[in-house]
Protein backbone atom coordinates (compact mmCIF):
# COMPACT_ATOMS: atom_id res chain seq x y z
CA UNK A 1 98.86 109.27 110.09
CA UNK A 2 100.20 107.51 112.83
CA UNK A 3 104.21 107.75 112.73
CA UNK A 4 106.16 105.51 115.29
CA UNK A 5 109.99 106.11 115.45
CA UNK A 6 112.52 103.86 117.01
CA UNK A 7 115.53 105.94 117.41
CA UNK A 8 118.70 103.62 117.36
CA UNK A 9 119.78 102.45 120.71
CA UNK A 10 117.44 104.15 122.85
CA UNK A 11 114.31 102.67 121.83
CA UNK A 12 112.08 106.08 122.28
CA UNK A 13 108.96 106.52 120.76
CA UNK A 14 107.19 109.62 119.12
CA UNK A 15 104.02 109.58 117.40
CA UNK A 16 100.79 111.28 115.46
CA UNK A 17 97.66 110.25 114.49
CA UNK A 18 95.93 111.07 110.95
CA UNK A 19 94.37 108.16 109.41
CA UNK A 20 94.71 104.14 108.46
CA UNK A 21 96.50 101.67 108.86
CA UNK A 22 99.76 101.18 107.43
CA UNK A 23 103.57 100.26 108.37
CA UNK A 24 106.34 101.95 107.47
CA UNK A 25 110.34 101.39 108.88
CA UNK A 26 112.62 103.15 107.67
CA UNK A 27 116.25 103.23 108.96
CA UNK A 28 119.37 105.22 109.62
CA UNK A 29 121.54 103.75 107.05
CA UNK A 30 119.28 100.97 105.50
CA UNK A 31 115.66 102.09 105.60
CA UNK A 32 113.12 99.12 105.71
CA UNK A 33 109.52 100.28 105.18
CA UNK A 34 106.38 98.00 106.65
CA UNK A 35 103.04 98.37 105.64
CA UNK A 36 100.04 97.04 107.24
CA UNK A 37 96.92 98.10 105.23
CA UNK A 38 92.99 97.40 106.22
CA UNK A 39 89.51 97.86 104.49
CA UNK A 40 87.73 98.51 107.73
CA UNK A 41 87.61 100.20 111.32
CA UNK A 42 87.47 96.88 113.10
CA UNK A 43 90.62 95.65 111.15
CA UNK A 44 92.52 98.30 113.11
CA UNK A 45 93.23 96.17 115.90
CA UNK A 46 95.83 94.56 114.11
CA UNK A 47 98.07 97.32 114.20
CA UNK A 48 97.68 97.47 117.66
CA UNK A 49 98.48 94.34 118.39
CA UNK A 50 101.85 95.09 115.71
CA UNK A 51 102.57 98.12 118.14
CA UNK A 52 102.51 95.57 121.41
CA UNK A 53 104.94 93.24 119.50
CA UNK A 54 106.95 96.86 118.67
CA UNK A 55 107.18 97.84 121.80
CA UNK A 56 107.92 94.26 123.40
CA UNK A 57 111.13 94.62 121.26
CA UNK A 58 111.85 97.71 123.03
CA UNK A 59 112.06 96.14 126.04
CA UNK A 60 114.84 93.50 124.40
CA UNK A 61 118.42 93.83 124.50
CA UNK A 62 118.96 92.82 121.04
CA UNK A 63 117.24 96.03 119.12
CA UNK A 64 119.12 96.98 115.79
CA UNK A 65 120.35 100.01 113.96
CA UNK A 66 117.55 101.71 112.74
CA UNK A 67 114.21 103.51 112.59
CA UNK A 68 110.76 101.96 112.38
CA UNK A 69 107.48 104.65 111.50
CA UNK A 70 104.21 103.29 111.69
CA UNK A 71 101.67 105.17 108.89
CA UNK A 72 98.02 105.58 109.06
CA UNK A 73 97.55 105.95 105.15
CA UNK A 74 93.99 107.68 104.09
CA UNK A 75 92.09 107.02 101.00
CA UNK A 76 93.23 103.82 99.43
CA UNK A 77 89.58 103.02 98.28
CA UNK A 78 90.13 106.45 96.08
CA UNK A 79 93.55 105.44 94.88
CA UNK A 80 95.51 108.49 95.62
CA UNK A 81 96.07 108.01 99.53
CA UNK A 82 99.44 106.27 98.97
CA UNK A 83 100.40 109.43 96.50
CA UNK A 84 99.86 111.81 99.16
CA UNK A 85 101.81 109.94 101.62
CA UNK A 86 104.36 110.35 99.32
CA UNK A 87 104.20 113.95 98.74
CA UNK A 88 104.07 114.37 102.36
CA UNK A 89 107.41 112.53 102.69
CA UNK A 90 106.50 109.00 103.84
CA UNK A 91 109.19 107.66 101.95
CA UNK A 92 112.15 109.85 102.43
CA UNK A 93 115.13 108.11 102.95
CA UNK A 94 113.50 104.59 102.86
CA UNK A 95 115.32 102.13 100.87
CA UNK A 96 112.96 98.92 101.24
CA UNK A 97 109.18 98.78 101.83
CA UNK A 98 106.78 96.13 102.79
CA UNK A 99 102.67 95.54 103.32
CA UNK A 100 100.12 92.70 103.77
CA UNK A 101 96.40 93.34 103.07
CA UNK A 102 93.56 90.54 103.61
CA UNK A 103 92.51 87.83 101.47
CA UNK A 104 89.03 85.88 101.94
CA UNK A 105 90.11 83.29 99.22
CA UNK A 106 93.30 82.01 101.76
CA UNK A 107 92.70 80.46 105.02
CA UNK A 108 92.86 82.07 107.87
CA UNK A 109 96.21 80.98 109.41
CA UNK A 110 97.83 81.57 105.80
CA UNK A 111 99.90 83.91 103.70
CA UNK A 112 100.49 84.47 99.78
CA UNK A 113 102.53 86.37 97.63
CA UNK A 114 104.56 86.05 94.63
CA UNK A 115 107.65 87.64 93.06
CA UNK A 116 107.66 89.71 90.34
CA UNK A 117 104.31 90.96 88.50
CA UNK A 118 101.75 90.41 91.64
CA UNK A 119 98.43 92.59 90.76
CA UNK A 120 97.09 94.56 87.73
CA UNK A 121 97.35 98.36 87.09
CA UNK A 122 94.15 99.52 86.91
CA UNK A 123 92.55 102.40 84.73
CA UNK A 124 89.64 103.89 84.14
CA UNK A 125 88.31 105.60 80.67
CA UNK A 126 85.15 107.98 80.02
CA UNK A 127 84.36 108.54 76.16
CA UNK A 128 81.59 111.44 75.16
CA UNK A 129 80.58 110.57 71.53
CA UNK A 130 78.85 113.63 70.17
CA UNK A 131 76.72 113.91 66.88
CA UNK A 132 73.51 115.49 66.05
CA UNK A 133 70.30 114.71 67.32
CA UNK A 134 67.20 114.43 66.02
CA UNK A 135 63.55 112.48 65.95
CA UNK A 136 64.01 108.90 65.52
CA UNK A 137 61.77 108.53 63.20
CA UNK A 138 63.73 110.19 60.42
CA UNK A 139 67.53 109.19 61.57
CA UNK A 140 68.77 110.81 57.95
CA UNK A 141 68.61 114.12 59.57
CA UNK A 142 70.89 113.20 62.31
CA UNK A 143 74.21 111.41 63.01
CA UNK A 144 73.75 108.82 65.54
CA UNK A 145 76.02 108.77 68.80
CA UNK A 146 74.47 105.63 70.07
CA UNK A 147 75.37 103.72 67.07
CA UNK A 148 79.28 105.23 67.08
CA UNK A 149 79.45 104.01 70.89
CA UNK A 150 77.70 100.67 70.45
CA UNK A 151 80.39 100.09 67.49
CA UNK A 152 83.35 101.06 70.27
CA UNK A 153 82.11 98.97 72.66
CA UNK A 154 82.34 95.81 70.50
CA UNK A 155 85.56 97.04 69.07
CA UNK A 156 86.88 97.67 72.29
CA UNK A 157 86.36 93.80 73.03
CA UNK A 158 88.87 92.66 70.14
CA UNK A 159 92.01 94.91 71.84
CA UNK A 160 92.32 91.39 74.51
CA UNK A 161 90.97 88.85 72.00
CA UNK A 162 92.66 89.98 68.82
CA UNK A 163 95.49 91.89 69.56
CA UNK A 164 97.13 90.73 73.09
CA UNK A 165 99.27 88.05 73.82
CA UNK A 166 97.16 85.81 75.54
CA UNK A 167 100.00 85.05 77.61
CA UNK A 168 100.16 88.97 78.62
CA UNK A 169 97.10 89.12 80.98
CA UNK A 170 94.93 92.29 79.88
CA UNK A 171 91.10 93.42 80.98
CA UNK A 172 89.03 95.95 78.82
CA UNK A 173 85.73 96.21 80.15
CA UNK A 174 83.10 98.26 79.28
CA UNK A 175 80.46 99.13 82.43
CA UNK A 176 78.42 102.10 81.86
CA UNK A 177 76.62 103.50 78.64
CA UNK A 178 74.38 106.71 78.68
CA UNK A 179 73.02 107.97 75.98
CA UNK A 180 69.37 109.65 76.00
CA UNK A 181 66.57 109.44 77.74
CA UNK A 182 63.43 109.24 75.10
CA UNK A 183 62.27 106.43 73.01
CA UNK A 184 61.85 108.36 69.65
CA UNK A 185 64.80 110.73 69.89
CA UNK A 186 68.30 110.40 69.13
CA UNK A 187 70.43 112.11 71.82
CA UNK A 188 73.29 114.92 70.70
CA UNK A 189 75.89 112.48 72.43
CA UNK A 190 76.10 109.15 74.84
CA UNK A 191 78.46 108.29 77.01
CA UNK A 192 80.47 104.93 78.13
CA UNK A 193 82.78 104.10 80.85
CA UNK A 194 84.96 101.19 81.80
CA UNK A 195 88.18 99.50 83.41
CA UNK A 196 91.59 98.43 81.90
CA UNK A 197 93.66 96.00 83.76
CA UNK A 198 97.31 95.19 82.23
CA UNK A 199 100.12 93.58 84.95
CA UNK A 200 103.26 95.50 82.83
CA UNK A 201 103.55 99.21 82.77
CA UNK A 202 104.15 98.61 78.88
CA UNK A 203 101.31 96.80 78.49
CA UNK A 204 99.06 99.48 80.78
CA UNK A 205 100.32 102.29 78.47
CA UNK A 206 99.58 100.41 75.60
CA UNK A 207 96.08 99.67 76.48
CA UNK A 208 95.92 102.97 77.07
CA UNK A 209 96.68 104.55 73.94
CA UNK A 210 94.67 102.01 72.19
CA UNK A 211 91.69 102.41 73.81
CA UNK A 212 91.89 105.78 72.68
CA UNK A 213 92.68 105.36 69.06
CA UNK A 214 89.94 102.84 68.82
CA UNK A 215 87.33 105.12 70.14
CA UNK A 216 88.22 108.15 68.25
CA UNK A 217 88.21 105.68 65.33
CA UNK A 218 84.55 104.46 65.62
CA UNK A 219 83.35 108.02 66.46
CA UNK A 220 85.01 109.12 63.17
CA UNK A 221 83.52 106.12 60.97
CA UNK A 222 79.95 107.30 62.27
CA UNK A 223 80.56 110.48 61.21
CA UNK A 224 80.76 111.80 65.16
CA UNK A 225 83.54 112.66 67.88
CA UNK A 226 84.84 111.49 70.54
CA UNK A 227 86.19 113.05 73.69
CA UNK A 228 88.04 110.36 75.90
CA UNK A 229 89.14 110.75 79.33
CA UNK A 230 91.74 108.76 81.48
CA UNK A 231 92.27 111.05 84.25
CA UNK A 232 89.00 110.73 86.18
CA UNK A 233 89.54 112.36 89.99
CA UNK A 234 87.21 109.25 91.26
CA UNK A 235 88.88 106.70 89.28
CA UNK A 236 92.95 107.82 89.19
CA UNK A 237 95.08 105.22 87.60
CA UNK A 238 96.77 103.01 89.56
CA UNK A 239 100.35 101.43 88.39
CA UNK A 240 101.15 97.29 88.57
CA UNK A 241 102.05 96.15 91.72
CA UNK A 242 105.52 94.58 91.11
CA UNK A 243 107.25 92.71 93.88
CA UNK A 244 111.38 93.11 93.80
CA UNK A 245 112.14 89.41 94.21
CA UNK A 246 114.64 90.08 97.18
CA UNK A 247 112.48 91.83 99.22
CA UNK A 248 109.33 89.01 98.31
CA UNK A 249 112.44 86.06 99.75
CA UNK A 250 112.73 88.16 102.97
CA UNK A 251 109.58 88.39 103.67
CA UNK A 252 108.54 84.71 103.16
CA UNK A 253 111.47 83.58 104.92
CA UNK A 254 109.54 85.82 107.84
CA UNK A 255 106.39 84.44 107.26
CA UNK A 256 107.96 80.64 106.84
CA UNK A 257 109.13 81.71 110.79
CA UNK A 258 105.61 82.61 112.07
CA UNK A 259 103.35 80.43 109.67
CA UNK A 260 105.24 77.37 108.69
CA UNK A 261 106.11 76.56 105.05
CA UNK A 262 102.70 74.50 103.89
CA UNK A 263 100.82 77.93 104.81
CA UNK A 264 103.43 80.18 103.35
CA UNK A 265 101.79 79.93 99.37
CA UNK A 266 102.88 81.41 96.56
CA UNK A 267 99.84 83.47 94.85
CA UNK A 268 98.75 83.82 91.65
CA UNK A 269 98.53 86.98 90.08
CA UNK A 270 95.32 88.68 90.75
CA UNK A 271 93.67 91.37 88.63
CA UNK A 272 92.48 93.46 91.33
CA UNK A 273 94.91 96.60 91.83
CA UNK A 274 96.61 98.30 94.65
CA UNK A 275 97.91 101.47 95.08
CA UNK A 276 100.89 100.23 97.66
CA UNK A 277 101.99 100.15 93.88
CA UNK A 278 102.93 103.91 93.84
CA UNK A 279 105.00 103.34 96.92
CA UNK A 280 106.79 100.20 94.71
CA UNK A 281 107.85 102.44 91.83
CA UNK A 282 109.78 104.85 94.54
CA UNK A 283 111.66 101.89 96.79
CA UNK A 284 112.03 98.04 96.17
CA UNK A 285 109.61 96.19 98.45
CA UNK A 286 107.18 93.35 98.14
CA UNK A 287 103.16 92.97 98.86
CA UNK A 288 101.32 90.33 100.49
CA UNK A 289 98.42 88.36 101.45
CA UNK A 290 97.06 87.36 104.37
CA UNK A 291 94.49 84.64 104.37
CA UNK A 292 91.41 84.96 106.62
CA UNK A 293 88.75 82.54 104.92
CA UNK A 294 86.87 80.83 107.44
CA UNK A 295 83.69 79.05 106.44
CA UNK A 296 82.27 77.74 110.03
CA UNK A 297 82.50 81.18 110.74
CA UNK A 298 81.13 82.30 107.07
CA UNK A 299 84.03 84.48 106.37
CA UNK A 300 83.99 83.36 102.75
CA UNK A 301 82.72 86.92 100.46
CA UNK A 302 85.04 89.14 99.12
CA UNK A 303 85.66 92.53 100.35
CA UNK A 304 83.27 95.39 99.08
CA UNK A 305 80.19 92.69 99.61
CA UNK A 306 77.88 93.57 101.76
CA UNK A 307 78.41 89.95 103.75
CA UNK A 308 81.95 90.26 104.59
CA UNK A 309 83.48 89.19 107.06
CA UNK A 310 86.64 88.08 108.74
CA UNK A 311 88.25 85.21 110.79
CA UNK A 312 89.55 87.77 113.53
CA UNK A 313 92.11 84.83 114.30
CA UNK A 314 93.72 86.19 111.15
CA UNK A 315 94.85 89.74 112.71
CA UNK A 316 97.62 88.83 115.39
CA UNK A 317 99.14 86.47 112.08
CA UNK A 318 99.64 89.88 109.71
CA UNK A 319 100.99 91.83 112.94
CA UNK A 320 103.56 88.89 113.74
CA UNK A 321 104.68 88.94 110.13
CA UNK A 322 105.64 92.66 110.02
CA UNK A 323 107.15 91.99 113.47
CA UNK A 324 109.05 89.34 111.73
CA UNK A 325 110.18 90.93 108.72
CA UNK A 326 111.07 93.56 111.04
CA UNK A 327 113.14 92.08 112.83
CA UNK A 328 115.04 89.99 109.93
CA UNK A 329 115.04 93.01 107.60
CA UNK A 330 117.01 95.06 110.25
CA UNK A 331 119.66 92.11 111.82
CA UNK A 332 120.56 91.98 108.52
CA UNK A 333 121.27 94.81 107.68
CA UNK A 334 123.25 95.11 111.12
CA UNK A 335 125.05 92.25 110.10
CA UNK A 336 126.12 93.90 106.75
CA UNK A 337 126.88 97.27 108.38
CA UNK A 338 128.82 95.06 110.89
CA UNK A 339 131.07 93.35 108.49
């Protein structure tokens, strides 16, 4: 973790290194909380560049009341860095929290975000069906797992197209089945695996509980059981990422300062998950994009493909928006402790 203090008035600086990147301000009175978050090593830079613009305000006479604490965060691929942060006390005192991440499907040059319900809460579910095995050949002496999870995977399906609003956005999917490893034997048990996405916490807990109702179900029509997990340590679950729409106007006000207003968007929601989210349920705050789709340079792929890449021209625009939000988030708040 790298923590960078601003003590009020005197501008000093203390700091400690642990892990990735991430911005954090809190303050004396009203605590503001940046975030800057990055997939890769090379992506670093940006918060380097943040730290110049940091310590270029230093050197101004017009600093405000307040703290800012830059935070390395580790672990956000595994979904529990932002929950240690946490624990470790991150977010003590902090009344206000923002963060940007990159987006290949905005142009470089751009931002996005949107108030309210932003990106999905994301789960993850592992179901053991046992039942007895046996030879194939004479499946009356047995009671087939394969058929009890091939009947919960279709089942599964009609939670979204038969039971959701379709205005409620919700995502069961089924990717992994195991089960045996003969042609002419039925296995004791089989396994499947999948994903729910819901962008309420209602909704996610629903999902939840029906997932595992529907399961146990099926396993009991075929005459098997069921074992169903939700707390995978690979796959935690990760909460909605909710924007509080004050904090979402301050920051595109910011980003309307350093980007203009035709490349200050508003996003759709996206069903990809986050887990700034954890930080969200503790403080009000608001999560952004930041486009860096480029396709001279062929930085069109998503993240987690092998041909990623980035418009580097992207970097200095997410460090100039923290600056920015910085620096409105804590005038502000001078101005109200002022009057």
């Amino acid at each position: 973790m790298l923590c960078l203090s601003r003590r009020w008035l005197n501008g000093s600086i203390r700091a400690r290194w642990m892990g990735k990147c991430m911005l954090v301000a809190m303050m004396l009175m009203l605590q503001c909380c940046l975030v800057l978050q990055s997939l890769w090593l090379s992506w670093h830079f940006c918060t380097w560049r943040f730290l110049l613009l940091l310590y270029w305000n230093s050197n101004q006479k017009m600093w405000y009341q307040g703290t800012v604490v830059l935070i390395f965060q580790p672990a956000e691929e595994k979904g529990n860095g932002a929950k240690d942060m946490i624990q470790e006390g991150a977010l003590d005192k902090v009344e206000a929290i923002f963060g940007i991440h990159v987006a290949h499907v905005f142009n470089a040059g751009s931002v996005a975000s949107r108030p309210g319900q932003f990106l999905a809460g994301c789960g993850s579910f592992k179901a053991k069906i046992t039942g007895k095995g046996g030879h194939a050949a004479i499946p009356q002496n047995s009671i087939d797992p394969i058929i009890a999870a091939s009947s919960s995977v279709i089942s599964l399906q009609n939670i979204v197209s038969r039971e959701a609003d379709p205005l409620d956005s919700q995502v069961v999917s089924v990717a992994m089945i195991n089960g045996g490893n003969a042609f002419n034997v039925i296995p004791d048990s089989a396994t499947i695996a999948g994903t729910f996405r819901a962008f309420s916490r209602e909704t996610f807990k629903a999902l939840r509980d029906r997932i595992k109702e529907v399961i146990g179900a099926q396993a009991a029509v075929h005459r098997c059981t069921s074992e169903v997990d939700f707390d995978g340590k690979e796959h935690p679950s990760i909460p909605p990422t909710v924007n509080d729409p004050e904090i979402y106007e301050l920051a595109r006000q910011a980003s309307v300062d350093i980007v203009g207003e035709s490349n200050t968007k508003v996003s759709p929601s996206f069903m990809g998950s986050e887990d700034f989210a954890f930080y969200l349920e503790k403080v009000p705050g608001s999560f952004m994009f930041v486009g860096i789709r480029n396709e001279k340079l062929g930085a069109i792929y998503p993240p987690h493909n092998p041909y990623f890449s980035i418009d580097e021209d992207a970097l200095p625009v997410g460090a100039a928006v923290h600056a920015s939000f910085a620096h409105s988030f804590l005038s502000s708040s001078t101005r109200n402790l002022s009057s």
